[in-house]
C-alpha atoms as a PDB file:
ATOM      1  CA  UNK A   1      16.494 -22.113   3.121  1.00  0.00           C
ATOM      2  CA  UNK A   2      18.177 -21.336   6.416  1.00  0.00           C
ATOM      3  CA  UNK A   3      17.742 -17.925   8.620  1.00  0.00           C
ATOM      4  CA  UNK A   4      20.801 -16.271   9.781  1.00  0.00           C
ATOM      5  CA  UNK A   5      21.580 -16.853  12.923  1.00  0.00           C
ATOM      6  CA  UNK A   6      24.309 -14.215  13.163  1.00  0.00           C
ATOM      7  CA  UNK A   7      22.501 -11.954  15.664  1.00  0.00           C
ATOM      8  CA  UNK A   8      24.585  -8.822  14.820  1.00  0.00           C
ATOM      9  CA  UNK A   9      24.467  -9.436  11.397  1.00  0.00           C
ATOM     10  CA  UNK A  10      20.529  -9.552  11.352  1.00  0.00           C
ATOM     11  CA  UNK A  11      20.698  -6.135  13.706  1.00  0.00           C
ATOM     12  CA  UNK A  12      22.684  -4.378  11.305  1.00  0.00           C
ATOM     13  CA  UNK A  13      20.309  -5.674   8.197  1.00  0.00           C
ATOM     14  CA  UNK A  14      17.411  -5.045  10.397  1.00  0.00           C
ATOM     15  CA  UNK A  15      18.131  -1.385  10.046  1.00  0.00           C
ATOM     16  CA  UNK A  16      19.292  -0.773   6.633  1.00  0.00           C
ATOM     17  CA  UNK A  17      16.778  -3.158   4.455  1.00  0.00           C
ATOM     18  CA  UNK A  18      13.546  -0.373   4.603  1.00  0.00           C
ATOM     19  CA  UNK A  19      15.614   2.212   3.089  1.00  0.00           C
ATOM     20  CA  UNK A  20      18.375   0.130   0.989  1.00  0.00           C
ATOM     21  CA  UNK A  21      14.965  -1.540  -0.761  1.00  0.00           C
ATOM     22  CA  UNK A  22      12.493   1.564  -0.742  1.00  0.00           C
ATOM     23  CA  UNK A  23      15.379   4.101  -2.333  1.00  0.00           C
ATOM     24  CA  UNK A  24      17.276   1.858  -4.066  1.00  0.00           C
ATOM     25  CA  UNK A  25      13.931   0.974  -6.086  1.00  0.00           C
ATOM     26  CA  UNK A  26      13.164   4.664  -6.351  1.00  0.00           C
ATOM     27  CA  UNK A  27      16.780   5.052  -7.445  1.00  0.00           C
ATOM     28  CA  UNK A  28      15.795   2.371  -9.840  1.00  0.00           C
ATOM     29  CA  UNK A  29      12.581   3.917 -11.361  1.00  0.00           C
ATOM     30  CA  UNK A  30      14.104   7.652 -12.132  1.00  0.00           C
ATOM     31  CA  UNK A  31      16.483   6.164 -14.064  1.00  0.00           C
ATOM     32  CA  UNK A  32      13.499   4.059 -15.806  1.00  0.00           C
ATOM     33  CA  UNK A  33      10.830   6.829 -16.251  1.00  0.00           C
ATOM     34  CA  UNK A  34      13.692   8.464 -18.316  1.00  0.00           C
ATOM     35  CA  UNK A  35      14.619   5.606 -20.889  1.00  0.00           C
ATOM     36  CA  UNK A  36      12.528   4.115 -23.755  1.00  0.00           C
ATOM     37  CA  UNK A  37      10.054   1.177 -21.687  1.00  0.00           C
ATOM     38  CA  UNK A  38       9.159   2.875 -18.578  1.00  0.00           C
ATOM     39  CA  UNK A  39       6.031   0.706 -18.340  1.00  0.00           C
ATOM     40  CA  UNK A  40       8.297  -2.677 -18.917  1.00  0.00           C
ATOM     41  CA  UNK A  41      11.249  -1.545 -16.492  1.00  0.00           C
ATOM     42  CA  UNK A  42       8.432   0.054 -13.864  1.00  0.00           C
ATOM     43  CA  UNK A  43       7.495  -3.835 -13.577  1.00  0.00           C
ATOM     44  CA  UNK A  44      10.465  -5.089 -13.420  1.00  0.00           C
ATOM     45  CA  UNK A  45      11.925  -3.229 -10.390  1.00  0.00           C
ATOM     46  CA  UNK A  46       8.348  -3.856  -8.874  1.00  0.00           C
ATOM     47  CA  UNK A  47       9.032  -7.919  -9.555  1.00  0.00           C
ATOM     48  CA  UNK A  48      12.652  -7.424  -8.705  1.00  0.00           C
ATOM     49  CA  UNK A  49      11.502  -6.148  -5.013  1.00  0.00           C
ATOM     50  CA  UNK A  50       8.747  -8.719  -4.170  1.00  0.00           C
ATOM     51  CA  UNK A  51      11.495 -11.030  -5.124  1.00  0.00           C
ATOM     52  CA  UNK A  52      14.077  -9.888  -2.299  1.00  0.00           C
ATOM     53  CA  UNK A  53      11.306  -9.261  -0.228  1.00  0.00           C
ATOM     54  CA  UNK A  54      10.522 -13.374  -0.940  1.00  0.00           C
ATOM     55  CA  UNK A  55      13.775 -14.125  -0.267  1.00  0.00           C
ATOM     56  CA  UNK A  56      14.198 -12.020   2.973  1.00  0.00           C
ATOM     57  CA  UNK A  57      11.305 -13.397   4.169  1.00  0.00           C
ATOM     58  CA  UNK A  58      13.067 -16.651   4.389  1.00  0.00           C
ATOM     59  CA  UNK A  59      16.122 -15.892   6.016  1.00  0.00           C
ATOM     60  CA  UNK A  60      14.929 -13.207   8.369  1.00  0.00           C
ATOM     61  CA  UNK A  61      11.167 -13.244   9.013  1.00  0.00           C
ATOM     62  CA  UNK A  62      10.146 -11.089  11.203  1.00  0.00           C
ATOM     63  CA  UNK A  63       7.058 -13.493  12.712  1.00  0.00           C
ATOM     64  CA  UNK A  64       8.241 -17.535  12.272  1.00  0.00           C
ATOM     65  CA  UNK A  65       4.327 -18.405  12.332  1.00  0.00           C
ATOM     66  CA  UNK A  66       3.704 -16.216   9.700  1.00  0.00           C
ATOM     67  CA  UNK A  67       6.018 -18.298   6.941  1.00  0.00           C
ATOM     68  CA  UNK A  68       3.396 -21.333   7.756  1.00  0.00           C
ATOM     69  CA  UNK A  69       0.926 -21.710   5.238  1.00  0.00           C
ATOM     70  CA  UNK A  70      -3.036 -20.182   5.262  1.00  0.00           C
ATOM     71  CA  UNK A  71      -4.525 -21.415   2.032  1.00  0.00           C
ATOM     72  CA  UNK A  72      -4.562 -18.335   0.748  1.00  0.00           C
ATOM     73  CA  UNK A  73      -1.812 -17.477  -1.879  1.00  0.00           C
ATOM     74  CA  UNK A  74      -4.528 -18.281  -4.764  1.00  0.00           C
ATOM     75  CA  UNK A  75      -7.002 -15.897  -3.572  1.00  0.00           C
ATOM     76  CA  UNK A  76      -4.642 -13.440  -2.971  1.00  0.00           C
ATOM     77  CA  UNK A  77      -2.577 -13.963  -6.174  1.00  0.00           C
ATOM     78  CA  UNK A  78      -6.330 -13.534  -7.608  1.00  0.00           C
ATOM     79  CA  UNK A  79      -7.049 -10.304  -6.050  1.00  0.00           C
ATOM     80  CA  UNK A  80      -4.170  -8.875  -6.977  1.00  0.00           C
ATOM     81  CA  UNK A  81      -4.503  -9.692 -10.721  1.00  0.00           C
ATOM     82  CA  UNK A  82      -8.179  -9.448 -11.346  1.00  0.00           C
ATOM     83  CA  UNK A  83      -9.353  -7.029  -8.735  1.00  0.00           C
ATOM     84  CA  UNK A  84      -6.678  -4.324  -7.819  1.00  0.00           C
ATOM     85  CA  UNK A  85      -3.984  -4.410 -10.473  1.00  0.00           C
ATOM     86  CA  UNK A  86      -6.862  -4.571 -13.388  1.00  0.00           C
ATOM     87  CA  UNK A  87      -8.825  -1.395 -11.092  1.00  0.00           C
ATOM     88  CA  UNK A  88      -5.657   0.532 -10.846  1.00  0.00           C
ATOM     89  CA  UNK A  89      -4.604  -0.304 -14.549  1.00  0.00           C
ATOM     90  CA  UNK A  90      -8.135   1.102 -15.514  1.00  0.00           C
ATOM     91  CA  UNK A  91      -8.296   4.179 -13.550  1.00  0.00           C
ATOM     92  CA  UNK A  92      -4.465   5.311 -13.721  1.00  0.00           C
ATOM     93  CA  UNK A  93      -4.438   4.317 -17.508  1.00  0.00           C
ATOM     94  CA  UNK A  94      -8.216   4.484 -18.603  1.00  0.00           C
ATOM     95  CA  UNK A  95      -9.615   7.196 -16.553  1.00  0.00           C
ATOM     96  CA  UNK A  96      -6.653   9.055 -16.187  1.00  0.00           C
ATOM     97  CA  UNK A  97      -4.072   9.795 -18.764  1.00  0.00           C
ATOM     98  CA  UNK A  98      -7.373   8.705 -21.482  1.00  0.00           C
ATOM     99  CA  UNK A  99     -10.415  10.176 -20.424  1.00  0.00           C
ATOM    100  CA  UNK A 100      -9.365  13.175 -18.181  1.00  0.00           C
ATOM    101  CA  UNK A 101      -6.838  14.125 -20.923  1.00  0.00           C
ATOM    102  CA  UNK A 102     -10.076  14.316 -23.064  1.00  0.00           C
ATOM    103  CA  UNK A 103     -12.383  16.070 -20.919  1.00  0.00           C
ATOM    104  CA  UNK A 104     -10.308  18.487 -18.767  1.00  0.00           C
ATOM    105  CA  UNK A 105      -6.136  19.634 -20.116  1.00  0.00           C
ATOM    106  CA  UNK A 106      -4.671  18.406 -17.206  1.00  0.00           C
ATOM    107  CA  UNK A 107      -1.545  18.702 -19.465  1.00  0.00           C
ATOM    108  CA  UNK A 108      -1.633  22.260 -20.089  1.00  0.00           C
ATOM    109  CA  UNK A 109       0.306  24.420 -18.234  1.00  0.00           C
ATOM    110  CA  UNK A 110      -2.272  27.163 -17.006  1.00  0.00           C
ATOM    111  CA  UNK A 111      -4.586  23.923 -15.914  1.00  0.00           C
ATOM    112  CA  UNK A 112      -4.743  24.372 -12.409  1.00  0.00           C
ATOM    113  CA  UNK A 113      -3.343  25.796  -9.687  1.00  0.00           C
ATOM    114  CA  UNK A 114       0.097  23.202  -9.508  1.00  0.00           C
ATOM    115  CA  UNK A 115       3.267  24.920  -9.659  1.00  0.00           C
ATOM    116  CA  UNK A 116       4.329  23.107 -12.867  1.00  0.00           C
ATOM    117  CA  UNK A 117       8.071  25.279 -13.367  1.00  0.00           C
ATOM    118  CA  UNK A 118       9.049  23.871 -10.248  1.00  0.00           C
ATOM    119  CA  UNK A 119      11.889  20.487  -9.789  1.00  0.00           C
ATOM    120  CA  UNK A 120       9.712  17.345 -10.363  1.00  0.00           C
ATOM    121  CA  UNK A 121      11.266  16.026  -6.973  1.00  0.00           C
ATOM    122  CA  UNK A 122       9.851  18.764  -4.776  1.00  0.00           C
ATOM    123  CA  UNK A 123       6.406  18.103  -7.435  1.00  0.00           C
ATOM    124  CA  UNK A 124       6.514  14.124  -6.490  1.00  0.00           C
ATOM    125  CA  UNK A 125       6.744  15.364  -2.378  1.00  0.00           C
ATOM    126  CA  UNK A 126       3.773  17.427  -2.875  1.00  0.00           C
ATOM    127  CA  UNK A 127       2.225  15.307  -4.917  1.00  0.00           C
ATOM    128  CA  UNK A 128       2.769  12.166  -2.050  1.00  0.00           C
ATOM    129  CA  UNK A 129       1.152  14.444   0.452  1.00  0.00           C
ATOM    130  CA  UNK A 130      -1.673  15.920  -1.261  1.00  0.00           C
ATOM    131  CA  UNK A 131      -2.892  12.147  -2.785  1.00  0.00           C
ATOM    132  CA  UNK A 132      -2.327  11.118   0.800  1.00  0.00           C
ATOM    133  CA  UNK A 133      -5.503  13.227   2.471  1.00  0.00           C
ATOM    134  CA  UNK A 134      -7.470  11.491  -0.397  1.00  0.00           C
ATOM    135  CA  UNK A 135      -5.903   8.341   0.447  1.00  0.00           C
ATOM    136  CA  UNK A 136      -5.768   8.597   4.438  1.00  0.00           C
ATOM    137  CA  UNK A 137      -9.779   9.518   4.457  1.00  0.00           C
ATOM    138  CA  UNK A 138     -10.681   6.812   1.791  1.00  0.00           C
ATOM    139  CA  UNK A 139      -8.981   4.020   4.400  1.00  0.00           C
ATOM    140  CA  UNK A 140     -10.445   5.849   7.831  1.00  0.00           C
ATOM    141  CA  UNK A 141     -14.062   5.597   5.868  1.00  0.00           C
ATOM    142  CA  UNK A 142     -13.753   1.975   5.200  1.00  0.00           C
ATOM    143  CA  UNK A 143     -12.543   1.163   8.750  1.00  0.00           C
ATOM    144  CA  UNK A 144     -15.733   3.427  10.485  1.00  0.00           C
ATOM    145  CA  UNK A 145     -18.689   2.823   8.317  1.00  0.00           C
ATOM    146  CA  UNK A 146     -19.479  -0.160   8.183  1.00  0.00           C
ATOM    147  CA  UNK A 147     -21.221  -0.839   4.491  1.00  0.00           C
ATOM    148  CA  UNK A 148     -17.320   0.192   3.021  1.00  0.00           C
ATOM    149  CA  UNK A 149     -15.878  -2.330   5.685  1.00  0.00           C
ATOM    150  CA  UNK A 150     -17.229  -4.664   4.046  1.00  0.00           C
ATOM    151  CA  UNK A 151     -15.299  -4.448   1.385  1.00  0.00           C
ATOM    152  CA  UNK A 152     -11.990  -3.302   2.790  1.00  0.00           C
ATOM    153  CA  UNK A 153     -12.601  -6.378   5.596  1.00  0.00           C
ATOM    154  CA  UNK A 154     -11.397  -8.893   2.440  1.00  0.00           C
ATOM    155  CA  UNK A 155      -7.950  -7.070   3.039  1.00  0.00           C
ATOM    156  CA  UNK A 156      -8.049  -7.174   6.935  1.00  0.00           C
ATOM    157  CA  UNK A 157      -9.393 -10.961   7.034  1.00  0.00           C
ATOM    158  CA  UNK A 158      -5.644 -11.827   6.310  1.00  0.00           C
ATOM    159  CA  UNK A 159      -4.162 -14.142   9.374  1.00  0.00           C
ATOM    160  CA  UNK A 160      -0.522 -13.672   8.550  1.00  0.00           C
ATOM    161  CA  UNK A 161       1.238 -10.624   6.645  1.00  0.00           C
ATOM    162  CA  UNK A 162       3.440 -11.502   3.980  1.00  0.00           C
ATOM    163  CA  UNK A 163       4.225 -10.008   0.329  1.00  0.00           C
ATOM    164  CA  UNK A 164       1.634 -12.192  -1.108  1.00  0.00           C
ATOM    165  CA  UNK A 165      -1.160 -10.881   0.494  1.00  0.00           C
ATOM    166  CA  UNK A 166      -0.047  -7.223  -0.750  1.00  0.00           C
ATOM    167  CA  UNK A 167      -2.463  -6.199  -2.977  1.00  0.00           C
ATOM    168  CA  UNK A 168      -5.332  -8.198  -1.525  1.00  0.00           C
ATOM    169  CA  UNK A 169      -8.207  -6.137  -2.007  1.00  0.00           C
ATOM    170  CA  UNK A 170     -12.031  -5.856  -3.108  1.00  0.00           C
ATOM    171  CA  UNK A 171     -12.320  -4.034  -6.284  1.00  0.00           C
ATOM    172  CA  UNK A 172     -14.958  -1.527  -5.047  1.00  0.00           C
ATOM    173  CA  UNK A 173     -11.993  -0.651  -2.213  1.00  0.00           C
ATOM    174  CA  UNK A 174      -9.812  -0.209  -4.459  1.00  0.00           C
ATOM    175  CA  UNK A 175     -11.721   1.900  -6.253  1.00  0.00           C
ATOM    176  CA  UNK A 176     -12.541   3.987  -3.461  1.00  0.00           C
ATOM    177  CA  UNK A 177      -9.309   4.588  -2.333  1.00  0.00           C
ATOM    178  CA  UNK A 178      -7.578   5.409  -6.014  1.00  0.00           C
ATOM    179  CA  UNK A 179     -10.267   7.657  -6.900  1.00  0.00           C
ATOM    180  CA  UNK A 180      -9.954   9.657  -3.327  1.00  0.00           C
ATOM    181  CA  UNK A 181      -5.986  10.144  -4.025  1.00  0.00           C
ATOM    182  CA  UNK A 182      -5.967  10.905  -7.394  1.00  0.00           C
ATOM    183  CA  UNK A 183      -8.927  13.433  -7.935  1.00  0.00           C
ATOM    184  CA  UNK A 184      -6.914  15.541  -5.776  1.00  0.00           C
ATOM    185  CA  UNK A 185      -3.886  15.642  -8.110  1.00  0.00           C
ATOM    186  CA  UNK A 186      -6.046  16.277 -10.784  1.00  0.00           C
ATOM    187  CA  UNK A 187      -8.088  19.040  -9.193  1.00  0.00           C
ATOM    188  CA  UNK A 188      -5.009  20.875  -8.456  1.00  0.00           C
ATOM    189  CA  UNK A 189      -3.639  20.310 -11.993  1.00  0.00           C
ATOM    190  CA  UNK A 190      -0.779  17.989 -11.179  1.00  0.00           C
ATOM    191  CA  UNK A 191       0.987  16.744 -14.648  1.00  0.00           C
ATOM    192  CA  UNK A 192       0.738  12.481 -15.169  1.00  0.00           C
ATOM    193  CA  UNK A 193       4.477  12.886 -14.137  1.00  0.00           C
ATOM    194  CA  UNK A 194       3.214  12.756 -10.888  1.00  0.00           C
ATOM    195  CA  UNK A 195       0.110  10.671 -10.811  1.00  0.00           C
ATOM    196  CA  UNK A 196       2.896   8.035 -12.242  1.00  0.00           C
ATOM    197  CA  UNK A 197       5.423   8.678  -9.742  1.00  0.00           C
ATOM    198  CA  UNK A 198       2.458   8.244  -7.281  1.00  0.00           C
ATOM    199  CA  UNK A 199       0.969   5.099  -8.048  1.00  0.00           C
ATOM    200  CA  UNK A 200       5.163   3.435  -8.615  1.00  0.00           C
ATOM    201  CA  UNK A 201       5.864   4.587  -4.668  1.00  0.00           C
ATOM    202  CA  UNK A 202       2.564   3.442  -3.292  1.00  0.00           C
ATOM    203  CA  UNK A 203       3.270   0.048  -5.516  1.00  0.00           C
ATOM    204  CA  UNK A 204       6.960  -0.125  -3.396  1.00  0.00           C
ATOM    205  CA  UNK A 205       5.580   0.799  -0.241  1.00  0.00           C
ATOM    206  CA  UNK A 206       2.694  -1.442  -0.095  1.00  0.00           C
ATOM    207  CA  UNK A 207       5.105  -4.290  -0.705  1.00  0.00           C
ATOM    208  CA  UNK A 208       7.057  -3.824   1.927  1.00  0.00           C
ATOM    209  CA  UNK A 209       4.187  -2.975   4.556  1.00  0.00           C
ATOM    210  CA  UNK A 210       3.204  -6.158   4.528  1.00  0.00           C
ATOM    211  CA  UNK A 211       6.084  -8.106   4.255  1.00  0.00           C
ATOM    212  CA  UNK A 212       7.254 -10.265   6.813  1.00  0.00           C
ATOM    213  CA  UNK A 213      10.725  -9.549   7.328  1.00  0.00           C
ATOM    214  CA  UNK A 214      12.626  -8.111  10.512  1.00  0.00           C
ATOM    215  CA  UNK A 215      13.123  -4.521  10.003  1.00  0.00           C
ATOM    216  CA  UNK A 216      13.977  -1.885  12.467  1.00  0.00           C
ATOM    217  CA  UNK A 217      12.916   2.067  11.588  1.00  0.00           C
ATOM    218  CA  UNK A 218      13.598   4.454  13.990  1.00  0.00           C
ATOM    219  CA  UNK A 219      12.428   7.990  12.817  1.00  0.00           C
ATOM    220  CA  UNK A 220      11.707   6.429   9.487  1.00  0.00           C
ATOM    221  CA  UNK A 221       7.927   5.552  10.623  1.00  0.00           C
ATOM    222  CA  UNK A 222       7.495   9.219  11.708  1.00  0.00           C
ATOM    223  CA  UNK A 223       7.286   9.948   8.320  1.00  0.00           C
ATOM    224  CA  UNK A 224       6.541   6.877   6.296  1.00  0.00           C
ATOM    225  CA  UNK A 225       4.247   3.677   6.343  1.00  0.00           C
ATOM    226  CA  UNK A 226       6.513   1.407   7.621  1.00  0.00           C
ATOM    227  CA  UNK A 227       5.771  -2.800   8.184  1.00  0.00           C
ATOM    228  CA  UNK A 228       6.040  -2.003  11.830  1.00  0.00           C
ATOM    229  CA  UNK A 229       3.356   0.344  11.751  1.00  0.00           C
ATOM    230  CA  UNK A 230       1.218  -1.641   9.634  1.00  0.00           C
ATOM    231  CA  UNK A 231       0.963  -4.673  11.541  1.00  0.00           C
ATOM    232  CA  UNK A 232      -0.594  -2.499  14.281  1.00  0.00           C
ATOM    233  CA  UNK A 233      -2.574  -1.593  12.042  1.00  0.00           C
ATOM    234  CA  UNK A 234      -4.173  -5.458  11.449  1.00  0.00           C
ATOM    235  CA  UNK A 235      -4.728  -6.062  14.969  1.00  0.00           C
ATOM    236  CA  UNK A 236      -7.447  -7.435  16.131  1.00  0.00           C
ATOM    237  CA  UNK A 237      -7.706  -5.017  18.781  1.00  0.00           C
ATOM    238  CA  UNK A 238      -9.394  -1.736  17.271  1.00  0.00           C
ATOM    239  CA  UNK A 239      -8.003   0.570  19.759  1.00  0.00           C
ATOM    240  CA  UNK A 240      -4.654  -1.130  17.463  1.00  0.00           C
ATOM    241  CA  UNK A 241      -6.386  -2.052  14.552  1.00  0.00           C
ATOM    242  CA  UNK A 242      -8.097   1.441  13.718  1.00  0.00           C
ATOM    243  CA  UNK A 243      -4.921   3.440  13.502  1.00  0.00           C
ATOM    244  CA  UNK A 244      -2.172   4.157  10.544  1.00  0.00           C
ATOM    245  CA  UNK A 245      -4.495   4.371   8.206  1.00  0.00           C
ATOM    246  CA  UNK A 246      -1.602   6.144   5.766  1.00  0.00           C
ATOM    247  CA  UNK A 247      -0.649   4.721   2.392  1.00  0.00           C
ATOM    248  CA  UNK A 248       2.365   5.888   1.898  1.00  0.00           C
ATOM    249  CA  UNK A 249       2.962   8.563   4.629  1.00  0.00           C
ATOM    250  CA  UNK A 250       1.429   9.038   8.297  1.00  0.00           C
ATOM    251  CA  UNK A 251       1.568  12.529   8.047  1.00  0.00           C
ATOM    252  CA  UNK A 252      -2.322  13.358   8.023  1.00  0.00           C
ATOM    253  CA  UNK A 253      -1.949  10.473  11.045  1.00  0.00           C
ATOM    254  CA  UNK A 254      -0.014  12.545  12.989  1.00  0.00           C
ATOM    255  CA  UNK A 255      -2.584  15.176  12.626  1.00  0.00           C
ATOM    256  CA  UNK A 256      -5.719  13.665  13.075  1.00  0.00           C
ATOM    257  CA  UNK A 257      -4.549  11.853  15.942  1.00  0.00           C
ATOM    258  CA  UNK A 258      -4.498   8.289  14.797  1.00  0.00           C
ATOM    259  CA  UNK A 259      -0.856   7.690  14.525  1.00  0.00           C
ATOM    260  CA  UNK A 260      -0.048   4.281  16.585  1.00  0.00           C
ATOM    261  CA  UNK A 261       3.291   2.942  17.436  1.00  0.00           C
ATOM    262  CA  UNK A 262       3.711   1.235  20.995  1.00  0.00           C
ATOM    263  CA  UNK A 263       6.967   0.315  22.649  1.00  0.00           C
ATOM    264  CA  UNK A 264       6.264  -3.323  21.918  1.00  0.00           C
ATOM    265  CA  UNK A 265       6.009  -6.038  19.720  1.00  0.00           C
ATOM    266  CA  UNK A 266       2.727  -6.343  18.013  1.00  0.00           C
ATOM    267  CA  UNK A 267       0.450  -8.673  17.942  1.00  0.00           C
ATOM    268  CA  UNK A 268       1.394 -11.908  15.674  1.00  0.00           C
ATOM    269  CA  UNK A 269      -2.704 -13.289  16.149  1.00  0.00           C
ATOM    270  CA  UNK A 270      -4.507 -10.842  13.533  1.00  0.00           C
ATOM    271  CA  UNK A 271      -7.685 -11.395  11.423  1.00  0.00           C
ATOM    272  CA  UNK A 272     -11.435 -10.031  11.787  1.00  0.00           C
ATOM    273  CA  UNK A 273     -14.114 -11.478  13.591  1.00  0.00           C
ATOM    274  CA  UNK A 274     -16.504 -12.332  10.738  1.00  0.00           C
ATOM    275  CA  UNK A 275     -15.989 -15.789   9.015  1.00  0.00           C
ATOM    276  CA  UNK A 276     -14.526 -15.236   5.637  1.00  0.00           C
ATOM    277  CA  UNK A 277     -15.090 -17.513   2.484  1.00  0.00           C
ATOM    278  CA  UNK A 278     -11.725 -19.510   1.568  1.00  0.00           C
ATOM    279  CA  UNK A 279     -12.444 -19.285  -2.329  1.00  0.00           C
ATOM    280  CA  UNK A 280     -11.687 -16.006  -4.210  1.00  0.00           C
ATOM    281  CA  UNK A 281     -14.940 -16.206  -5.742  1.00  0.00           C
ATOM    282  CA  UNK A 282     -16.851 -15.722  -2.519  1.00  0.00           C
ATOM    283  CA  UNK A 283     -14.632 -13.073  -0.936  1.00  0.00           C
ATOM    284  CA  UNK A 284     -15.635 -10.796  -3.680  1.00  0.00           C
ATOM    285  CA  UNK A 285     -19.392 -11.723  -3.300  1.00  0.00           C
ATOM    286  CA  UNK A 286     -19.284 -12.259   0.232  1.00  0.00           C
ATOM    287  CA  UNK A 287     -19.952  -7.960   1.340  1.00  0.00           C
ATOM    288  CA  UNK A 288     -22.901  -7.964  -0.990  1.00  0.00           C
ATOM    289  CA  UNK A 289     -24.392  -9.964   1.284  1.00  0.00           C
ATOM    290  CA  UNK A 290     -25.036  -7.670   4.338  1.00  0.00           C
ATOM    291  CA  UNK A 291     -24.433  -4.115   4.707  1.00  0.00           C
ATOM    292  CA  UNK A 292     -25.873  -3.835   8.605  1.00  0.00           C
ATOM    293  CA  UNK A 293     -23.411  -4.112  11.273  1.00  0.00           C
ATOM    294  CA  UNK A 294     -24.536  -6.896  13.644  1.00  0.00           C
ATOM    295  CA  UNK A 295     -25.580  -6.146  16.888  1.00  0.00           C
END
């Protein structure tokens, strides 16, 4: 598969692909939440977008060394599978449309203090930022102490982005970070309409963080996590590397002073300095091991 070499045709993509892909698949999913098989059509828009994002990655990559190959799309296929989509399935699903349905009526209208009467659009916006404190202080706590870096360093130990790698993550970080985000929704008594619409955009949005295709996003990274932002985010350098710690937005970023974007390229060389096991087996035993920083 060849790359386009049409310079001005790759400038003009460059800028339109974040938010053709991102709305187009949010386009996508209100149109699916209100049919018959939201669950079946939720997964296919998801499949439908690592798919372009696949394909753009060929064509127009955004790093050429990254499309080179790292031995890793088993373990992170694995991850993805067995640790975070079978975590997320069990806490969205299980814990919280079964056993928080059971124990507190997050369905009833006088639960909380959520204003329920008002459009589900401006609900999902509210929703997004209010899961994002939870999910912006999860990610900063697994970056600056280092027993939960342990965990979260499976993620980081990545030495190219790509959509593979996307949901690459220890099951006791994912965890950490799903429970964060959505026991604030539920304290404030925020209907599963939102809880669902939270866990589809973060789904989108962590796709195309990590892929590796040339985008351009101008204001868009003021607001949103963006690939550009992200991959400062996996540098190796932690003046970098320990920045954007957003999900979805980088509004609590902007406030806590750890929003990051330089007026260059960055870095293509990323990683962590520990040795990580190759097999999938050993990255998830491998932060049981030691929970004291070395010296």
């Amino acid at each position: 598969m060849q790359p386009i070499e049409n310079a001005r045709l790759r400038y003009v993509l460059s800028w339109i692909l974040w938010p053709v892909l991102f709305f187009g698949a949010v386009s996508l999913t209100i149109w699916a939440f209100a049919g018959d098989s939201p669950v079946l059509m939720f997964n296919l828009i998801y499949l439908s977008l690592a798919a372009s994002l696949l394909f753009l990655e060929r064509i127009m990559p955004h790093e050429e060394q990254w499309l080179e190959k790292d031995g890793q799309t088993f373990a992170n296929l694995a991850h993805t599978l067995l640790s975070k989509g079978v975590v997320q399935g069990l806490i969205v699903f299980g814990g919280v449309i079964g056993i928080t349905s059971m124990v507190t009526p997050v369905d009833d209208a006088g639960y909380g203090i959520w204003p329920r009467d008002w459009p589900m659009a401006v609900q999902v916006v509210m929703g997004l930022i209010a899961a994002e404190f939870g999910l912006y202080w999860a990610h900063r706590i697994a970056h600056e102490w280092y027993p939960l870096w342990r965990f979260h360093a499976v993620h980081h130990s990545v030495t190219r982005l790509w959509v593979i790698n996307t949901g690459r993550f220890h099951f006791v970080d994912s965890v950490f970070s799903i429970i964060l985000g959505i026991t604030i929704l539920l304290i404030l008594g925020a209907p599963l309409e939102v809880v669902k619409w939270l866990s589809a955009v973060t789904a989108y949005i962590g796709l195309l963080t990590h892929c590796n295709v040339e985008m351009r996003f101008g204001p868009v990274s003021w607001v949103f996590n963006t690939p550009g932002l992200h991959r400062w985010h996996h540098s190796q350098d932690l003046r970098e590397g320990n920045k954007n710690y957003g999900e979805n937005l980088v509004i609590w970023d902007q406030i806590f002073g750890t929003y990051f974007n330089a007026d260059r390229r960055p870095p293509v060389d990323i990683g962590i300095p520990e040795a990580m096991p190759s097999g999938f087996v050993q990255q998830l035993l491998w932060p049981f091991k030691s929970f004291r920083k070395p010296e």
